[in-house]
Protein backbone atom coordinates (compact mmCIF):
# COMPACT_ATOMS: atom_id res chain seq x y z
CA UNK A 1 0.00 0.00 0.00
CA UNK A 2 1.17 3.19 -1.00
CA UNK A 3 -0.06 7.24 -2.06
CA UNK A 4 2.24 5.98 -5.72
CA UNK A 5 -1.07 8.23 -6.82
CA UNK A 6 0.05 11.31 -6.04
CA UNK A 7 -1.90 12.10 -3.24
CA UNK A 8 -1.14 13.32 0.64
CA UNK A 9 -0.69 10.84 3.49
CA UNK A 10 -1.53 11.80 6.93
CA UNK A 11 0.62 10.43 9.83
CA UNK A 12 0.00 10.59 13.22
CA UNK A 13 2.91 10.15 15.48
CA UNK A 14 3.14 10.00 19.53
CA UNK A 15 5.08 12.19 22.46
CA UNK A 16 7.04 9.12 24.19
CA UNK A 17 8.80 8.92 27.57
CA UNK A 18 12.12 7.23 27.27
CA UNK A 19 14.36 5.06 30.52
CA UNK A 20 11.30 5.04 32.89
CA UNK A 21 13.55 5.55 35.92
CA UNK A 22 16.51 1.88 35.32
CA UNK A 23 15.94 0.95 31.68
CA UNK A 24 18.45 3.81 30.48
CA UNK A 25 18.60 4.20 26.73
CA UNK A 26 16.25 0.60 26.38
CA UNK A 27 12.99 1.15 27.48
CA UNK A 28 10.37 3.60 26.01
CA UNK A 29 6.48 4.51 26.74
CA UNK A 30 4.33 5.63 23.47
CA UNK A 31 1.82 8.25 25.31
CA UNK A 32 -1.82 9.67 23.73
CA UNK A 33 -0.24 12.88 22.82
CA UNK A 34 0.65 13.62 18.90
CA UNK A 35 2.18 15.57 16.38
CA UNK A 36 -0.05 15.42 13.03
CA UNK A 37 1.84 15.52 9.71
CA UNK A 38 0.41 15.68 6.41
CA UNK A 39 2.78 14.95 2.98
CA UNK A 40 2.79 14.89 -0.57
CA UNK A 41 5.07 15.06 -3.06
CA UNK A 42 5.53 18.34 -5.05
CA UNK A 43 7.71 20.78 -7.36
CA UNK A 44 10.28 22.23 -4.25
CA UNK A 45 10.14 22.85 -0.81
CA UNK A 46 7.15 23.66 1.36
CA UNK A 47 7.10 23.34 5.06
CA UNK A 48 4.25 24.82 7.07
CA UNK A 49 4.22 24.31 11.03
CA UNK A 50 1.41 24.74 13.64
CA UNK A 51 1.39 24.09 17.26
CA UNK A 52 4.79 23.96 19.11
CA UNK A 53 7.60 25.29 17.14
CA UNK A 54 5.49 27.51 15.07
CA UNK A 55 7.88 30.39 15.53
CA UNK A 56 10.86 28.76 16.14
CA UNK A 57 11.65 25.53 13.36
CA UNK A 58 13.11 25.84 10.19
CA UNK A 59 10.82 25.73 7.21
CA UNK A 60 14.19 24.53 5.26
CA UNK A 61 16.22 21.02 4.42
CA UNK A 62 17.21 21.29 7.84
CA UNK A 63 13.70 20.70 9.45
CA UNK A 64 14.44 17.33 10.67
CA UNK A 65 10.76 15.53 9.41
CA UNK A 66 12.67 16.57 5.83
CA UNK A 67 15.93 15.21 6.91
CA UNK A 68 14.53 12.16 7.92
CA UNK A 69 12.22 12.08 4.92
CA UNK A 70 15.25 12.53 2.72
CA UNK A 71 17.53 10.05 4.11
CA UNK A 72 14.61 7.31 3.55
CA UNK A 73 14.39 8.06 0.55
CA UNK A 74 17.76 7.41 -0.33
CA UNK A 75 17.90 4.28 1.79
CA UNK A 76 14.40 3.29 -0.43
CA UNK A 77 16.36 4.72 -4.09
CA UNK A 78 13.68 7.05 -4.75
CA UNK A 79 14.47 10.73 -5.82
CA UNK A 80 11.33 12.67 -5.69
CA UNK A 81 10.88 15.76 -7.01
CA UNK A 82 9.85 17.71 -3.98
CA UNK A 83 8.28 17.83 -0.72
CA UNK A 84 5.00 19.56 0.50
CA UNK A 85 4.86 19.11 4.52
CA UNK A 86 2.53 20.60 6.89
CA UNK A 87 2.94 19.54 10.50
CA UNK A 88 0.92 20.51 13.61
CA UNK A 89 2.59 19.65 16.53
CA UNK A 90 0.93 18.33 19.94
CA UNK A 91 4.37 17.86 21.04
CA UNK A 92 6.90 20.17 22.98
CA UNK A 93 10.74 20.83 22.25
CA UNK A 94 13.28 19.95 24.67
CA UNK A 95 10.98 18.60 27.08
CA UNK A 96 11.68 14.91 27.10
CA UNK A 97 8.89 14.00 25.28
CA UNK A 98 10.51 12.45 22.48
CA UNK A 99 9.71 15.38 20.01
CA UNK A 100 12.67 14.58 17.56
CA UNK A 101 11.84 10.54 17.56
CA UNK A 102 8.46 11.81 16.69
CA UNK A 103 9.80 14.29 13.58
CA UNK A 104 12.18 11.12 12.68
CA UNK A 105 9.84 8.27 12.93
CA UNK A 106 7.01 10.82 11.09
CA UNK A 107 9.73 11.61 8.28
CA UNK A 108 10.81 7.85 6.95
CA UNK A 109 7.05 6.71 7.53
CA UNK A 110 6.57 9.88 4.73
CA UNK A 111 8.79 8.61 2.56
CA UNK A 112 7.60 4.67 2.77
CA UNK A 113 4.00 5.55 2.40
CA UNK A 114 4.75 7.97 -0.78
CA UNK A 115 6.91 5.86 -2.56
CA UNK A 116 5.68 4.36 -5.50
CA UNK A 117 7.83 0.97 -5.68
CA UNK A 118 6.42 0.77 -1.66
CA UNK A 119 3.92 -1.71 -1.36
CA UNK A 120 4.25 -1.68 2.68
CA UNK A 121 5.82 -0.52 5.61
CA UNK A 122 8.75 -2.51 6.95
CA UNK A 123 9.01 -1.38 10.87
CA UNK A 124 12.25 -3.10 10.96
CA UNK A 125 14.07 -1.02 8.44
CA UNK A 126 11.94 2.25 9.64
CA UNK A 127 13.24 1.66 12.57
CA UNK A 128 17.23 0.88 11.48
CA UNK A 129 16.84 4.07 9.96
CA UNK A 130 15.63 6.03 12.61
CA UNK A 131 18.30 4.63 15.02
CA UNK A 132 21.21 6.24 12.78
CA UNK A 133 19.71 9.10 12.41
CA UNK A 134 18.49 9.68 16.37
CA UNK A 135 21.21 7.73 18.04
CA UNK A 136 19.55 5.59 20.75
CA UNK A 137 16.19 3.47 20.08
CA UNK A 138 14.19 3.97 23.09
CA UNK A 139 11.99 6.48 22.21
CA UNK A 140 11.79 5.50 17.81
CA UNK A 141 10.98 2.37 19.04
CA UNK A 142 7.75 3.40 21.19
CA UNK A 143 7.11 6.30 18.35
CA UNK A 144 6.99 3.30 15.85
CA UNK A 145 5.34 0.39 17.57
CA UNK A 146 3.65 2.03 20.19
CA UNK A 147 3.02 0.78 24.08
CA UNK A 148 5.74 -0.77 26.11
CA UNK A 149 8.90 -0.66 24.00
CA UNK A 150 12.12 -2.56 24.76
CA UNK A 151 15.09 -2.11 22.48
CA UNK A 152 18.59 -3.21 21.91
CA UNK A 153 21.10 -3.83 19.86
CA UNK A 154 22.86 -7.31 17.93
CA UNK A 155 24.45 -8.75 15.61
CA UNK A 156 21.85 -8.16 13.12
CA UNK A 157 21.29 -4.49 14.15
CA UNK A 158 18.89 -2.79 16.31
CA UNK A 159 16.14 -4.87 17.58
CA UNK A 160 12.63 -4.42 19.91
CA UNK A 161 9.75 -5.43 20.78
CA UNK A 162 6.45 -4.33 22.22
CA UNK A 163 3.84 -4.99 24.74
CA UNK A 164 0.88 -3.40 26.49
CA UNK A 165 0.52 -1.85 29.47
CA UNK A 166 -1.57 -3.03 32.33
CA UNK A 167 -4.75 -1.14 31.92
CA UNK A 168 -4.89 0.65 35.02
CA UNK A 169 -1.33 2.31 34.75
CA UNK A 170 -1.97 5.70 34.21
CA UNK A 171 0.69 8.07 33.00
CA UNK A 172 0.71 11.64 34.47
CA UNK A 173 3.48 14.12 32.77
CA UNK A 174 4.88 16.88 34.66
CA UNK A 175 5.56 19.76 32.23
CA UNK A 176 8.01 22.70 32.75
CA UNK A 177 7.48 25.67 30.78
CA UNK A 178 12.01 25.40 30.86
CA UNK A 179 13.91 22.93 28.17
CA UNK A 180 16.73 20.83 28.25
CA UNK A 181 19.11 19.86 25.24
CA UNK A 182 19.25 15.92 25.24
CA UNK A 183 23.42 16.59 24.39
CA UNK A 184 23.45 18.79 27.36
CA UNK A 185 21.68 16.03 29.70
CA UNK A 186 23.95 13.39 28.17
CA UNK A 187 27.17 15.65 28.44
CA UNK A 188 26.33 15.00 32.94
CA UNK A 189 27.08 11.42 32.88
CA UNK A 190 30.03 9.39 34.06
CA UNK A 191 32.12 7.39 32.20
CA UNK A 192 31.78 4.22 34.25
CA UNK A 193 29.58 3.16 36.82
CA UNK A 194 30.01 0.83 39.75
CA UNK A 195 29.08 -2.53 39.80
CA UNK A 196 26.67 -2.37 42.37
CA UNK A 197 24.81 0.35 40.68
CA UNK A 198 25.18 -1.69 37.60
CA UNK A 199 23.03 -4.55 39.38
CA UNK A 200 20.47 -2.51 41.28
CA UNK A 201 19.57 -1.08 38.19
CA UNK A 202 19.59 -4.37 36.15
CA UNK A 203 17.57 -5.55 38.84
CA UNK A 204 14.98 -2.38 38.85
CA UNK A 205 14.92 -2.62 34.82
CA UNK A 206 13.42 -6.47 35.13
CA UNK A 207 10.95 -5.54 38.42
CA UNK A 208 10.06 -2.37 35.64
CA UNK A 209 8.35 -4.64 32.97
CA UNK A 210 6.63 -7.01 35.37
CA UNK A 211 4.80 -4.11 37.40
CA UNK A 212 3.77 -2.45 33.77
CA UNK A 213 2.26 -5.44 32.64
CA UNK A 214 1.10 -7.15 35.92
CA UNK A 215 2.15 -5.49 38.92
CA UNK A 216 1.14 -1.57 38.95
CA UNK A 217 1.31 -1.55 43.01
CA UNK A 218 5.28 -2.55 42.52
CA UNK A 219 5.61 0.57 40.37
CA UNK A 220 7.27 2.87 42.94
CA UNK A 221 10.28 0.10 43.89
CA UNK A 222 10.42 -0.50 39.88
CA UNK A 223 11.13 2.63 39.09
CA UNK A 224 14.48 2.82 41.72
CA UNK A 225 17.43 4.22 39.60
CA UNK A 226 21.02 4.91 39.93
CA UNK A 227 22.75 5.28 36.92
CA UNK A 228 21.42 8.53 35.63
CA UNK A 229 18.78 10.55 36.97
CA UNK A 230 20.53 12.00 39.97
CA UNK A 231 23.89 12.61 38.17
CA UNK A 232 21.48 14.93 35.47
CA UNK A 233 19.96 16.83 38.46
CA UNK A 234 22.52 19.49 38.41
CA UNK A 235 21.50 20.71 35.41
CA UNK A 236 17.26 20.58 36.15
CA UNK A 237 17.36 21.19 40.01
CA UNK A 238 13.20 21.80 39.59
CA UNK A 239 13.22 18.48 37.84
CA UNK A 240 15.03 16.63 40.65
CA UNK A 241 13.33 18.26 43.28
CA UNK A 242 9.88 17.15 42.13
CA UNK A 243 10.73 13.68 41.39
CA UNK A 244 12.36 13.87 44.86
CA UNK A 245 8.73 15.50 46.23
CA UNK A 246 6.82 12.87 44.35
CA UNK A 247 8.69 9.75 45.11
CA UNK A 248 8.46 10.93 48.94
CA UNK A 249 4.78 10.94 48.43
CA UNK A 250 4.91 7.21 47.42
CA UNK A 251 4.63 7.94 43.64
CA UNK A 252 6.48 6.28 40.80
CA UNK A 253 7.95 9.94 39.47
CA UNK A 254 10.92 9.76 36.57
CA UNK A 255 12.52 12.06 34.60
CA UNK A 256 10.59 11.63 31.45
CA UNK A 257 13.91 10.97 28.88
CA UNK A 258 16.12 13.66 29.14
CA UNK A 259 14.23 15.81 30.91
CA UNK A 260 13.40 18.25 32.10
CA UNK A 261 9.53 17.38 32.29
CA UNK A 262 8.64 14.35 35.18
CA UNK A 263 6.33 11.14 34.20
CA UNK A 264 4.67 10.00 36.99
CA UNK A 265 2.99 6.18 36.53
CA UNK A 266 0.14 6.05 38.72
CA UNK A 267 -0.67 2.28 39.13
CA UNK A 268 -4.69 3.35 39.48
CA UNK A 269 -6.70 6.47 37.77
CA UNK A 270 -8.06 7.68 40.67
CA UNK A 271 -4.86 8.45 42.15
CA UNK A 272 -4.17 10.82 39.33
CA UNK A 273 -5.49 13.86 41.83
CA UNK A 274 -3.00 12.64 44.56
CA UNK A 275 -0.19 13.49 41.96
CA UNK A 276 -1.68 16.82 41.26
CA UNK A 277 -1.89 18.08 44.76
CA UNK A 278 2.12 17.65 45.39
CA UNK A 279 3.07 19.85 41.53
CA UNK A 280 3.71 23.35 42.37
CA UNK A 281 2.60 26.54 40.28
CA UNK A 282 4.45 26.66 37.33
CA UNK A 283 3.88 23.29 35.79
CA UNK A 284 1.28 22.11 33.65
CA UNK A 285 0.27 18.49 34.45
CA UNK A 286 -1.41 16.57 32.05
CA UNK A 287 -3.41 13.17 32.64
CA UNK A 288 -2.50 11.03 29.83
CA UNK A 289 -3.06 7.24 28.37
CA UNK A 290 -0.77 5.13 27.35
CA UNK A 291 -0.68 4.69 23.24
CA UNK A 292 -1.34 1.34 22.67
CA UNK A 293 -0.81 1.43 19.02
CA UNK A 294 2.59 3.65 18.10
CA UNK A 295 2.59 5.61 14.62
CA UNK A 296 -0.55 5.66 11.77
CA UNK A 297 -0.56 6.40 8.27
CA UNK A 298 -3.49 7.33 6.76
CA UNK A 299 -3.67 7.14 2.78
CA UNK A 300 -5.45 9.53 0.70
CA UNK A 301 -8.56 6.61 0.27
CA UNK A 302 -8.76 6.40 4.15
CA UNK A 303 -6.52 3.01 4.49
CA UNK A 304 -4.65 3.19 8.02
CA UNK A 305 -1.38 1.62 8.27
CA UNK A 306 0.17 1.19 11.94
């Protein structure tokens, strides 16, 4: 299935929360929040954006959806004549909400759905693809497949998987109105770690997946890190303190990727109002669901691809 007619696809790509406390640079959540994209192929260059970013991203080659779009098609061999792009974004900048993933994941999904000699989607290679071009999996892979995302890397490449979240888990995201560069928060980390923080958190990473899936009351213990969080607090002290505040309160607060916003996994709906109460002014604190599904297409004759 492909748009070989000439017509715009419509993709629909989520926000996603990458580590979840242990699984550093491995585990990623797809959330219900969304940056719309709509592409066709055409004489030039034309970007509109709406939503976040409106005043601030390039409307050039070096918007990344186009950089991304480009580079698939060159991994595909196709060499269209031009690019018509108008995105509306749901998603913050620099807030750890997996923004970029979203513009790369949206971009090759472009390119696969437009291409003529493209008769489907191949999620491996989409997501090869978007794992040169972003540098880590995590949050590609929950853009792509959607859910509860685990990712690594073998012999044959990157590599994940997906499952679904226990139904009750109920993500809560902590919103700054401050950004953080993901180089910046990566530029805080040690070189090495010990061994015993290497085993709590291998330990923490395993305890994560079970109380997703099965065990929401084991959330707050699964959600224990020690490789990375703490070390990044320096350069977010309002992020630390309020995963600090929450976590004291018995919730499972993280730093949602790279910061500097805070996902809080509340293990039952109605204790969505207990997380509100310990926020202070100056954060907006949204009540999300988990996205079960990852990344649509939607052809010009209403077809949806996921």
């Amino acid at each position: 299935m492909s748009a070989a007619d000439g017509g715009a696809v419509r993709i629909r790509v989520p926000a996603t929360s990458a580590n979840l406390g242990p699984a550093f640079d491995s585990a990623g959540l797809a959330l219900a929040r969304y940056d719309e994209l709509e592409v066709s192929v055409a004489d030039g260059l034309h970007v509109e954006v709406e939503g976040f970013g409106a005043d601030t991203l390039p409307r050039d080659e070096s918007h990344l959806v186009v950089r991304a779009f480009r580079a698939a098609c060159v991994d595909l061999g196709w060499v269209p004549p031009g690019l018509s792009l108008r995105s509306v974004n749901g998603i913050p900048q620099g807030r750890g909400m997996g923004s970029s993933a979203a513009a790369v994941v949206g971009g090759i999904l472009a390119a696969w759905a437009l291409c003529p000699a493209v008769t489907g989607i191949d999620d491996e290679r989409v997501l090869a693809l978007a794992d040169d071009i972003e540098g880590h999996p995590d949050n590609v892979a929950a853009c792509l497949l959607g859910g509860l995302t685990l990712s690594w890397t073998g012999p044959e490449g990157v590599r994940a998987v997906s499952t679904q979240v226990a139904p009750e888990v109920s993500p809560v995201l902590c919103v700054p109105s401050t950004t953080l560069s993901t180089h910046v928060a990566r530029g805080l980390l040690p070189p090495t770690v010990s061994h015993a923080d290497a085993v709590f958190n291998a330990g923490r990473s395993a305890l994560l997946v079970h109380a997703l899936t099965a065990a929401p009351q084991l959330l707050l213990d699964a959600t224990d890190d020690r490789l990375h969080q703490d070390q990044r607090g320096p350069a977010m002290p309002a992020t630390a303190a309020l995963v600090g505040d929450l976590r004291d309160a018995g919730h499972a607060a993280v730093v949602s990727g790279a910061g500097p916003s805070v996902l809080v996994l509340v293990p039952r709906p109605e204790d969505r109002s207990l997380v509100h109460t310990v926020v202070p002014d100056g954060w907006e604190v949204l009540d999300l669901a988990v996205e079960a599904r990852g990344a649509r297409v939607r052809y010009g004759d209403g077809a949806v691809s996921s």
